[in-house]
C-alpha atoms as a PDB file:
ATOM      1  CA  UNK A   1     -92.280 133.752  32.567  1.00  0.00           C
ATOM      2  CA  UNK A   2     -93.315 135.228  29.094  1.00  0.00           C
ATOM      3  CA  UNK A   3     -93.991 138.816  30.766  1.00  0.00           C
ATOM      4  CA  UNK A   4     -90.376 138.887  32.534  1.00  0.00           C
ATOM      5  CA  UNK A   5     -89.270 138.338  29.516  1.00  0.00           C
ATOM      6  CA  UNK A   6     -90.710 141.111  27.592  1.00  0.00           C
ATOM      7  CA  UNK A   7     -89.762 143.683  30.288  1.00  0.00           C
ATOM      8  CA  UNK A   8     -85.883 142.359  29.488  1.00  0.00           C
ATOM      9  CA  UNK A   9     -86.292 143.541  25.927  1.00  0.00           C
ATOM     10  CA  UNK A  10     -85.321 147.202  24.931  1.00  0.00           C
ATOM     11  CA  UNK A  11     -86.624 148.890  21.525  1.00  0.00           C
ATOM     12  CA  UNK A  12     -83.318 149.806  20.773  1.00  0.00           C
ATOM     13  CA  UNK A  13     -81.006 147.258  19.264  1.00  0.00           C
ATOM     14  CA  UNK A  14     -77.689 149.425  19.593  1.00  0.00           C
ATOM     15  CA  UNK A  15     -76.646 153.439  19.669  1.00  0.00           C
ATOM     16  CA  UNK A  16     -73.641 154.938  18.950  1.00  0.00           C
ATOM     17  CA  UNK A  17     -73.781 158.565  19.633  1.00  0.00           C
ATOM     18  CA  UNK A  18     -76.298 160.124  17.305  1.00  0.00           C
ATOM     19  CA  UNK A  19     -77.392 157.149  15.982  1.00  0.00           C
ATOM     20  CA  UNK A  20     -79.805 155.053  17.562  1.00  0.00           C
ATOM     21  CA  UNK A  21     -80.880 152.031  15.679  1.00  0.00           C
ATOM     22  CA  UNK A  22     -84.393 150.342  16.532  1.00  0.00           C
ATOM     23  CA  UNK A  23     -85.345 146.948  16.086  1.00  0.00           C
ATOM     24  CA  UNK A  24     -88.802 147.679  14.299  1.00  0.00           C
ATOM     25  CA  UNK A  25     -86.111 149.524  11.395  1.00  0.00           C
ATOM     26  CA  UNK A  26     -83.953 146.208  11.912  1.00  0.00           C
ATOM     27  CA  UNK A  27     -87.199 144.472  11.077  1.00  0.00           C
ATOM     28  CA  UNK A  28     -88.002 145.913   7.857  1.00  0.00           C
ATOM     29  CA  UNK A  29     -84.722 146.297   6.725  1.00  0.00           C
ATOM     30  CA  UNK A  30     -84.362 142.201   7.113  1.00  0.00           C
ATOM     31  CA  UNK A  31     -87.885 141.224   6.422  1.00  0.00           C
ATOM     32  CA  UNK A  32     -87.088 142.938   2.745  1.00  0.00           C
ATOM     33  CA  UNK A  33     -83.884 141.056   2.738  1.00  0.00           C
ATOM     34  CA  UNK A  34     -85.207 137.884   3.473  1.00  0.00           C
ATOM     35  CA  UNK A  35     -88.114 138.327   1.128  1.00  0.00           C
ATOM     36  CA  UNK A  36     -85.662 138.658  -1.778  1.00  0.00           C
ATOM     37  CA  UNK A  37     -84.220 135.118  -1.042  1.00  0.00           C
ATOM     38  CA  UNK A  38     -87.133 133.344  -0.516  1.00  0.00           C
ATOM     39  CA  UNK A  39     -88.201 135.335  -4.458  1.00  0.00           C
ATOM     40  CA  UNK A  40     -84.815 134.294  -5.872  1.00  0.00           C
ATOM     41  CA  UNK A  41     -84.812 130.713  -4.759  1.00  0.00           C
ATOM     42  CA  UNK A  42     -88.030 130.108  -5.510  1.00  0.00           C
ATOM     43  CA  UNK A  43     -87.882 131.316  -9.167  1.00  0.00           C
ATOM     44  CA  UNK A  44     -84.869 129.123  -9.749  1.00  0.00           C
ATOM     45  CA  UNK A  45     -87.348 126.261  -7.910  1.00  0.00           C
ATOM     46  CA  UNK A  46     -90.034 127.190 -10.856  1.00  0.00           C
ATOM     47  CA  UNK A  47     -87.321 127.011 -13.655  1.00  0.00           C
ATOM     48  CA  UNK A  48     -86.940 130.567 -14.224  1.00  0.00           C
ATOM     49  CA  UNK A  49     -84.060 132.885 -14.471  1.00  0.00           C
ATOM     50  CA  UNK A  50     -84.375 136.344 -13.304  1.00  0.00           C
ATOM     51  CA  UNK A  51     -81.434 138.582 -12.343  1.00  0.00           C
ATOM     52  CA  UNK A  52     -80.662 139.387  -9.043  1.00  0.00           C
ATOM     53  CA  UNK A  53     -80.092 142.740 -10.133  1.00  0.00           C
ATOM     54  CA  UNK A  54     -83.866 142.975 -11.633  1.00  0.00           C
ATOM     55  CA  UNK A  55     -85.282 141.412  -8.355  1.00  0.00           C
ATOM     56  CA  UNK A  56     -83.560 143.651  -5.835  1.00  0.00           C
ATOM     57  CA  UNK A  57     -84.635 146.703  -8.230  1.00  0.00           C
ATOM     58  CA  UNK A  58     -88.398 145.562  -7.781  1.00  0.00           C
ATOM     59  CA  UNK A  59     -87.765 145.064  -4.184  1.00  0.00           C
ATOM     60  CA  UNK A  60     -86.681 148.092  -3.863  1.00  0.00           C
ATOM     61  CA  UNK A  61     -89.572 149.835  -5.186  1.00  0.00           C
ATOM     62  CA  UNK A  62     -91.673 147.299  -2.986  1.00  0.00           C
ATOM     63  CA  UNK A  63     -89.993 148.801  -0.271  1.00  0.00           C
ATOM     64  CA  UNK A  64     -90.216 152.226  -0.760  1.00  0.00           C
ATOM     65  CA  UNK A  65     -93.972 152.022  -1.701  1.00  0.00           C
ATOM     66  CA  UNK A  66     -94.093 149.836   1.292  1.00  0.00           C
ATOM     67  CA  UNK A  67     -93.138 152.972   3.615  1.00  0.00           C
ATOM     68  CA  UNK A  68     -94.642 155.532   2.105  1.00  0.00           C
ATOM     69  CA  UNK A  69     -98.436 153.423   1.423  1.00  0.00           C
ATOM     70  CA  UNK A  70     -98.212 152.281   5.176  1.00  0.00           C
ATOM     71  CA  UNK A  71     -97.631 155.946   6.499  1.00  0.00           C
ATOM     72  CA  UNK A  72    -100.333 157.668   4.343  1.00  0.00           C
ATOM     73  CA  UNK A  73    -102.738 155.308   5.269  1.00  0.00           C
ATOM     74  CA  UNK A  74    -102.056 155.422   8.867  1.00  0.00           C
ATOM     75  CA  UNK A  75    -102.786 159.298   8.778  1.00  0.00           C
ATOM     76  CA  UNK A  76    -105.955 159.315   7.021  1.00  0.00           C
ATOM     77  CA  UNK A  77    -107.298 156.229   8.549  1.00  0.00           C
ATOM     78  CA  UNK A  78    -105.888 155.968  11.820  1.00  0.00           C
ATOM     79  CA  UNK A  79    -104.266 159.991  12.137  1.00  0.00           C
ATOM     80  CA  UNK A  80    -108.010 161.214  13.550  1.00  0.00           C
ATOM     81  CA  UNK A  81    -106.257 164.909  11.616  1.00  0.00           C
ATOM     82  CA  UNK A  82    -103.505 164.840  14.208  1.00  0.00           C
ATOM     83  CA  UNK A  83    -100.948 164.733  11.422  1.00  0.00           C
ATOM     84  CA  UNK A  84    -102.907 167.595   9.212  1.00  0.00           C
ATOM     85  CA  UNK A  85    -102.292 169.666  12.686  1.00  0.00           C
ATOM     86  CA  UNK A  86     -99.130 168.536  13.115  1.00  0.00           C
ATOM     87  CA  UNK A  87     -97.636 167.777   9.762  1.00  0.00           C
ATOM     88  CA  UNK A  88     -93.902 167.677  10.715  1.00  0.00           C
ATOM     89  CA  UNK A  89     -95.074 164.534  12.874  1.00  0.00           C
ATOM     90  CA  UNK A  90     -95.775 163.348   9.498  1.00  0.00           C
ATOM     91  CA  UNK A  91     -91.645 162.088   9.104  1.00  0.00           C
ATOM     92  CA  UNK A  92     -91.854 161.393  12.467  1.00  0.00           C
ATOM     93  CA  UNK A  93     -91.752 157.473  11.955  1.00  0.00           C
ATOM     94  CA  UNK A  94     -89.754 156.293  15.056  1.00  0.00           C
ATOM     95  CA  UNK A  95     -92.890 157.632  16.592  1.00  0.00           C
ATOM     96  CA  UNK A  96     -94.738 154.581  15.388  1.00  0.00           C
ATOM     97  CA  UNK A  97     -97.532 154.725  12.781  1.00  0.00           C
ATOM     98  CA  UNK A  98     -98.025 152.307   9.971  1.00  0.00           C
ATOM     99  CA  UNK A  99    -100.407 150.708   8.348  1.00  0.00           C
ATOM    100  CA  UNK A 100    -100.447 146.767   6.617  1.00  0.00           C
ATOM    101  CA  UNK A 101    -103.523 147.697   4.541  1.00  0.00           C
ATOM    102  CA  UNK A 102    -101.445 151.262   3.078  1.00  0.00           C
ATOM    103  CA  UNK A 103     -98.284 148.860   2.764  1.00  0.00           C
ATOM    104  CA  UNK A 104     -99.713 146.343   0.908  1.00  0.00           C
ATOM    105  CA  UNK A 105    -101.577 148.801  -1.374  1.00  0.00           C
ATOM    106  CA  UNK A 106     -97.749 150.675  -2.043  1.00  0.00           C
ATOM    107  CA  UNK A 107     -96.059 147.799  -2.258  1.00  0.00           C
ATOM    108  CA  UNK A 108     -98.360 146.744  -4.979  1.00  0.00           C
ATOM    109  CA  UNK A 109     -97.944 149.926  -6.720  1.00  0.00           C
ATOM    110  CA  UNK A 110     -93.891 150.056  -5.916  1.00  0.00           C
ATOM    111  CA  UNK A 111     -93.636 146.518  -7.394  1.00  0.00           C
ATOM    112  CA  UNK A 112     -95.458 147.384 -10.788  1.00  0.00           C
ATOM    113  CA  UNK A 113     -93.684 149.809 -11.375  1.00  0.00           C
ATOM    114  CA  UNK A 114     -90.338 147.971 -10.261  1.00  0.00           C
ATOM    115  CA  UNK A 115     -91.488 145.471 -13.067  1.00  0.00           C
ATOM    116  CA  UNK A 116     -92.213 147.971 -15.814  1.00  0.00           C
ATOM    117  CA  UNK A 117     -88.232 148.974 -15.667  1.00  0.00           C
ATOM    118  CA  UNK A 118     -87.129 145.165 -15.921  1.00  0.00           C
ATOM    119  CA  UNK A 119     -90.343 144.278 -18.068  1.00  0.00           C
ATOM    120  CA  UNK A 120     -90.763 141.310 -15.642  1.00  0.00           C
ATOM    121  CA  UNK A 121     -94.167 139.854 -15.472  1.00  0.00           C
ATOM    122  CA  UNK A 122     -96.250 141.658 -12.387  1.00  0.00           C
ATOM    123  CA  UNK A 123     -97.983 138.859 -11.324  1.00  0.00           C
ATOM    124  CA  UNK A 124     -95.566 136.246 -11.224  1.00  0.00           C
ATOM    125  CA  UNK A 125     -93.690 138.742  -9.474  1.00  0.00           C
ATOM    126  CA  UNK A 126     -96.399 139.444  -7.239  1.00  0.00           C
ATOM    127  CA  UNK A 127     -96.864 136.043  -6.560  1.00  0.00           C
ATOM    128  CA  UNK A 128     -93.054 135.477  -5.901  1.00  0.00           C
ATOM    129  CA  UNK A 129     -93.358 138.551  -3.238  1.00  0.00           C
ATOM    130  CA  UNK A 130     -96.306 137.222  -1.257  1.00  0.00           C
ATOM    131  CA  UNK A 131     -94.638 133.321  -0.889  1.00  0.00           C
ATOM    132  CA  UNK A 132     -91.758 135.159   1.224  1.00  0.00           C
ATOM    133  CA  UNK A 133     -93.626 138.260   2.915  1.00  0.00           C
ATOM    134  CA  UNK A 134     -94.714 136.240   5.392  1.00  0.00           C
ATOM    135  CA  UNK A 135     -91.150 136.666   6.822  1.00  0.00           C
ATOM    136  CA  UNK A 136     -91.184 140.060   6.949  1.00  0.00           C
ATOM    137  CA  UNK A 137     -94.895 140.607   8.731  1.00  0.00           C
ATOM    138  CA  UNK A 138     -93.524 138.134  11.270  1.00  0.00           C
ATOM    139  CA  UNK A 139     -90.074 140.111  12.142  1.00  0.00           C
ATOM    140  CA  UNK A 140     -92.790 143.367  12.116  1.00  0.00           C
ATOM    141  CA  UNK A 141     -95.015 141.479  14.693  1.00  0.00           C
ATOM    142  CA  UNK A 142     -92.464 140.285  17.111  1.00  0.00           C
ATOM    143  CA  UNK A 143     -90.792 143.908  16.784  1.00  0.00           C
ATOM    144  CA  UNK A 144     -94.324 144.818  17.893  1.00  0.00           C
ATOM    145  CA  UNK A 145     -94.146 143.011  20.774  1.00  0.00           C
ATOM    146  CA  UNK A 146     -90.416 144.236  21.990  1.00  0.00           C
ATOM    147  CA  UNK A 147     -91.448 148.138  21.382  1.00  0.00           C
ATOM    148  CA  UNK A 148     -94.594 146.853  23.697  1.00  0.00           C
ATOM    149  CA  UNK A 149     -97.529 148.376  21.373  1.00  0.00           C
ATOM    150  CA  UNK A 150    -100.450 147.102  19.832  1.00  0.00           C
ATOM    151  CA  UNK A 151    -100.888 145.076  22.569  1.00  0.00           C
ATOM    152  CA  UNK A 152    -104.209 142.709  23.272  1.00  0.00           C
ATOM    153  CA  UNK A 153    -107.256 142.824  25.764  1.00  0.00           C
ATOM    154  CA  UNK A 154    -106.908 142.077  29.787  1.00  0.00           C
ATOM    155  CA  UNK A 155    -107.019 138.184  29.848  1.00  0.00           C
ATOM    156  CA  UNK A 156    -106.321 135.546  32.647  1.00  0.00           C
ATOM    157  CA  UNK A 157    -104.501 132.939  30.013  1.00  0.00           C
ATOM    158  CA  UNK A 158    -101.309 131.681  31.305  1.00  0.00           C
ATOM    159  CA  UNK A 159     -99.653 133.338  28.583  1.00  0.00           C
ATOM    160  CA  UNK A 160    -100.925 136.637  29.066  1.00  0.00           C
ATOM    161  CA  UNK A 161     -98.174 139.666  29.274  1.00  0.00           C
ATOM    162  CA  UNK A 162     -98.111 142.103  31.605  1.00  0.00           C
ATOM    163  CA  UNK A 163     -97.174 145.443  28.996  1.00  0.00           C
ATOM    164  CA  UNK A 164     -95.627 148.377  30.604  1.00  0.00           C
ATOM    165  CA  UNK A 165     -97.904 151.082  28.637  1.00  0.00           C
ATOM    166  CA  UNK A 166    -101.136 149.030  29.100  1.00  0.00           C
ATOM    167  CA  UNK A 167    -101.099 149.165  32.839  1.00  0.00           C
ATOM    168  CA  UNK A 168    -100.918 146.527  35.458  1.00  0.00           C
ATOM    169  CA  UNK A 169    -102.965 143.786  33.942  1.00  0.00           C
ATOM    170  CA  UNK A 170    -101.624 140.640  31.798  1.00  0.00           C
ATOM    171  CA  UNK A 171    -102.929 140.880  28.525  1.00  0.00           C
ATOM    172  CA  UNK A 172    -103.023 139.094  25.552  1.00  0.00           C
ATOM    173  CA  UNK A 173     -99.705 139.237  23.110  1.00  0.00           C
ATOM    174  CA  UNK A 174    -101.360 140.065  19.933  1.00  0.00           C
ATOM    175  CA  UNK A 175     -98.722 140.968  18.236  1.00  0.00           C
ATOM    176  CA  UNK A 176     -97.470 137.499  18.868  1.00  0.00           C
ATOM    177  CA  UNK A 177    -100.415 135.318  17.705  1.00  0.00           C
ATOM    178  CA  UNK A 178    -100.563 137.868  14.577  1.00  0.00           C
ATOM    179  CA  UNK A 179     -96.681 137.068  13.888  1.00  0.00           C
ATOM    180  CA  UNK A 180     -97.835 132.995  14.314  1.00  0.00           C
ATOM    181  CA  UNK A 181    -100.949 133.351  11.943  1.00  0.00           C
ATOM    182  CA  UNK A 182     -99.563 135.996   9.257  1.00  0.00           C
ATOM    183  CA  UNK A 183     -96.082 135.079   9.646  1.00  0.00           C
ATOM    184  CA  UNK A 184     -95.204 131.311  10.471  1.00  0.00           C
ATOM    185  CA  UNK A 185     -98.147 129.718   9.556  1.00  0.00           C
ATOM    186  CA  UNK A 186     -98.820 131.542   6.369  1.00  0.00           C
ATOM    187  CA  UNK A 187     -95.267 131.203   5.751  1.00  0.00           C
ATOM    188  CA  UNK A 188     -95.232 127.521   5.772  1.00  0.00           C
ATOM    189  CA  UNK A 189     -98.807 127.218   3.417  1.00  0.00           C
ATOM    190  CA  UNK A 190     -97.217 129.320   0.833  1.00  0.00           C
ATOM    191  CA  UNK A 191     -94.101 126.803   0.927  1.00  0.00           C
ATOM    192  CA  UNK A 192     -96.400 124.197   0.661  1.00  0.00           C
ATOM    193  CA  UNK A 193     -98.731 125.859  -2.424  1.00  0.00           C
ATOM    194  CA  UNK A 194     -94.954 126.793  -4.367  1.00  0.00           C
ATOM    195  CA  UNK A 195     -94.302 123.129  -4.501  1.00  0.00           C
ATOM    196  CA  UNK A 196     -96.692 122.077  -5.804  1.00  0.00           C
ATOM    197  CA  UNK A 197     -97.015 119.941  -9.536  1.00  0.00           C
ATOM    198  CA  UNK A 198     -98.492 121.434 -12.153  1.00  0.00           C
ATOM    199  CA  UNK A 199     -97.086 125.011 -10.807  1.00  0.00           C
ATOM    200  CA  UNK A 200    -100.175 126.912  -9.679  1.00  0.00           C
ATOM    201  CA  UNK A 201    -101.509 129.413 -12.541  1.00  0.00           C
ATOM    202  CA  UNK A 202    -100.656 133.301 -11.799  1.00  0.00           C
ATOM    203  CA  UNK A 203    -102.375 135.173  -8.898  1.00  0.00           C
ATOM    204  CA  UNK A 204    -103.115 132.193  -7.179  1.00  0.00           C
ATOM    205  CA  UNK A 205    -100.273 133.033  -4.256  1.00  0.00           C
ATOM    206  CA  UNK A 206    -101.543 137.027  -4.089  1.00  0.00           C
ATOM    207  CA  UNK A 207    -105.123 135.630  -3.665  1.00  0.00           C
ATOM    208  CA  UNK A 208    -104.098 133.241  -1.479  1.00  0.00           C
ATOM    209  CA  UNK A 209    -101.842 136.242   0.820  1.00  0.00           C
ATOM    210  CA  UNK A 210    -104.609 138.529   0.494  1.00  0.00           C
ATOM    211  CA  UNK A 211    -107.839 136.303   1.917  1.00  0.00           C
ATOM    212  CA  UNK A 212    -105.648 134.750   4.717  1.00  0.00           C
ATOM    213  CA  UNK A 213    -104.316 137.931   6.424  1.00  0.00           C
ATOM    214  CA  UNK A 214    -107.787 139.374   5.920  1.00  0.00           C
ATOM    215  CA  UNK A 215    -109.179 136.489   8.178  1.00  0.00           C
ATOM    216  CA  UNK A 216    -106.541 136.416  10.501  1.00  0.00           C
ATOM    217  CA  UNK A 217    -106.450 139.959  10.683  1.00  0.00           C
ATOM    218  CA  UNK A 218    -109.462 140.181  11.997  1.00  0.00           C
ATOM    219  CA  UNK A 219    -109.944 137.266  14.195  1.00  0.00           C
ATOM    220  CA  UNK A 220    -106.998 139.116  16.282  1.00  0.00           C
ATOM    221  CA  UNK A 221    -108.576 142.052  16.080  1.00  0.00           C
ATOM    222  CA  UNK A 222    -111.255 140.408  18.410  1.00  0.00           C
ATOM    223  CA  UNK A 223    -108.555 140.348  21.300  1.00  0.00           C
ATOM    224  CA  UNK A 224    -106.472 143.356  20.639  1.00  0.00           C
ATOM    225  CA  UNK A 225    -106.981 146.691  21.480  1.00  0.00           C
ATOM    226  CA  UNK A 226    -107.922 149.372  19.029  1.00  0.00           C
ATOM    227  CA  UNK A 227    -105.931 152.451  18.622  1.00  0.00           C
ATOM    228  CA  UNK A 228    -106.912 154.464  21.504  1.00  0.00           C
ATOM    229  CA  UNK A 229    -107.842 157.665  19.368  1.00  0.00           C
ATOM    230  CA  UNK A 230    -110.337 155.847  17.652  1.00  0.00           C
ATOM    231  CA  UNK A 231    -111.550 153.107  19.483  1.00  0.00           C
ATOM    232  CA  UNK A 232    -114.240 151.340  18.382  1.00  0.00           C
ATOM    233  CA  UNK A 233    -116.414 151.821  15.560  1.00  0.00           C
ATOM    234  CA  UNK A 234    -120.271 151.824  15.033  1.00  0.00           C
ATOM    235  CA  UNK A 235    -121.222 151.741  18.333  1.00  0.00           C
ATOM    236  CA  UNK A 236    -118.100 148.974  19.334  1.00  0.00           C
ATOM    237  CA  UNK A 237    -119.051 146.816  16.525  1.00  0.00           C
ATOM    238  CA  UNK A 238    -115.748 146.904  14.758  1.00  0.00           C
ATOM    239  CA  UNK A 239    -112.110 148.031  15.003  1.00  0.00           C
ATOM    240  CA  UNK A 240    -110.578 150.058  12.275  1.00  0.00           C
ATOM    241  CA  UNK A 241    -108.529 147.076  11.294  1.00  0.00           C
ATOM    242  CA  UNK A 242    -110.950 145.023  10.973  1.00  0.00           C
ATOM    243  CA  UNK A 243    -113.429 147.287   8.662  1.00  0.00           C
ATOM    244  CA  UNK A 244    -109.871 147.640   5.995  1.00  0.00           C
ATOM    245  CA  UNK A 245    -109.545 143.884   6.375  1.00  0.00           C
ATOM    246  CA  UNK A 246    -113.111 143.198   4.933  1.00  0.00           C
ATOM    247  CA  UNK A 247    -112.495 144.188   1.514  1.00  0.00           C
ATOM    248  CA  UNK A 248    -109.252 142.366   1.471  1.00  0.00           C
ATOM    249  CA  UNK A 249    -111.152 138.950   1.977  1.00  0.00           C
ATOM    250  CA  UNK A 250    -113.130 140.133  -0.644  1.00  0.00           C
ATOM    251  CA  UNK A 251    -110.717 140.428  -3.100  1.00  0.00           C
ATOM    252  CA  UNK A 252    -108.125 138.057  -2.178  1.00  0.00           C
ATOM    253  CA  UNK A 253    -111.177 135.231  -2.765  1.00  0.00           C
ATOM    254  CA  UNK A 254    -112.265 137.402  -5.889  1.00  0.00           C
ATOM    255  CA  UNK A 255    -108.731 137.078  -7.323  1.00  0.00           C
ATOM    256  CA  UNK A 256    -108.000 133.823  -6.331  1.00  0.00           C
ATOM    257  CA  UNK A 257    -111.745 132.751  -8.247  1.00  0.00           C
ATOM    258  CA  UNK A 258    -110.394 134.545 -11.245  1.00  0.00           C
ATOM    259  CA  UNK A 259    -106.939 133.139 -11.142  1.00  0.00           C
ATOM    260  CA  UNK A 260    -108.231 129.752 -10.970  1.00  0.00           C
ATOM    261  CA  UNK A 261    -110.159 130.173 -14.235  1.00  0.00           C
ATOM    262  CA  UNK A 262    -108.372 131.937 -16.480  1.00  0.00           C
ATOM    263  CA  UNK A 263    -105.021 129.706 -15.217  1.00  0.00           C
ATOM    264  CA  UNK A 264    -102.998 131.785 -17.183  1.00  0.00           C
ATOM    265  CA  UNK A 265     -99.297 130.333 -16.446  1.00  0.00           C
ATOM    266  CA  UNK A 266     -96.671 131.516 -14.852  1.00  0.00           C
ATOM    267  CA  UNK A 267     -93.920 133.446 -16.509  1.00  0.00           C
ATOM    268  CA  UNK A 268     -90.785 135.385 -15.158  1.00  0.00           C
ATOM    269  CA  UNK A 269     -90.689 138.134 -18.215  1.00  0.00           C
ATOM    270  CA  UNK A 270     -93.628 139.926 -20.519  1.00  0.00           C
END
């Protein structure tokens, strides 16, 4: 049964003493890692040649924007001024406490500036990124699911999961269908758009990324649970997540529009 199995899994991968190393850490730190493949071999798929030392340095600064977008943005948005009260809570990420929307928005900013310092083209980079992050937001889901948080609504479904911290009631494993929908799924599209002849004109993939995890994002958001400090919004219209998902769709079918037109082609360096 799914729900035996989850009570198996521990948060904690291994500890040694003073270190204790958590699967949602193992989950970046790999998601990142396999992101960079997926960039590299896909480049050399386009006919490109960029360095692995210039990729991992924009990685890198993906990364690091990554973290530091997806915290910030999970205190303003989500942080109801618990973290302005308690600001050492603040570094306190093994605590939980990150946002996709502030991620995406550092990661952005990380990888531009990553690109600047090899003078690599931002887009194509961009669109590089987004053909392999679907990796990484599908090791983040499933690490979710084995720290047992974010879980879904009370359902009856066969498949439903009975969480320790949401009480004694089988619920639905959100973090699961959102690792199926942003992860595998979008994972395999991507693949699918990257091989395709004539190569697809820059910002195609980002718009592409952008609109589908808006979409997805919120149709889950219909059978998770919100973050209990802030519950629903505008009288239980909407969750949090769903209201920062809306102007992604937005722009991911804005960009995609524009990329289409101005089909300006792809290129690995300005």
């Amino acid at each position: 049964m799914l729900n035996e199995l989850y009570h198996s899994l521990n948060p904690i991968a291994f500890s040694a003493g003073p270190i204790t190393i958590y699967w949602y850490g193992l989950a970046y730190v790999f998601g990142a890692i396999l992101t960079g493949v997926v960039m590299y071999r896909t480049q050399k798929r386009w006919g490109f040649d960029i360095s692995v030392d210039d990729l991992m340095t924009v990685v890198i600064g993906v990364v690091f924007g990554l973290l530091i977008g997806a915290r910030l943005f999970y205190i303003v948005f989500y942080g109801e001024g618990y973290y302005f009260e308690h600001p050492l809570e603040i570094l306190a990420t093994n605590h939980g406490g990150m946002s996709f929307h502030g991620g995406l928005v550092g990661g952005i900013i990380g990888g531009i500036i990553g690109c600047r310092l090899c003078k690599l083209s931002a887009w194509t980079i961009a669109d590089l990124a987004v053909i392999g992050a679907p990796i990484a937001l599908c090791l983040g889901r499933c690490a979710n699911f084995v720290n047992g948080e974010l879980w879904g609504k009370p359902t009856d479904l066969p498949w439903g999961v009975v969480f320790e911290s949401g009480g004694d009631v089988a619920r639905h494993p959100s973090q699961l269908y959102e690792a199926m929908l942003e992860g595998v799924l979008l994972f395999i599209f991507m693949q699918i758009l990257s091989r395709k002849k004539p190569l697809l004109p820059q910002g195609t993939f980002m718009g592409v990324f952008i609109t589908w995890y808006g979409v997805a994002r919120i149709l889950v958001e219909f059978v998770r649970v919100p973050d209990a400090q802030l519950g629903y919004l505008f009288g239980g219209v909407i969750t949090m997540g769903q209201l920062l998902s809306l102007p992604l769709v937005v722009a991911g079918v804005v960009l995609l529009v524009y990329a289409l037109r101005a089909k300006r082609p792809q290129r690995s360096y300005v």
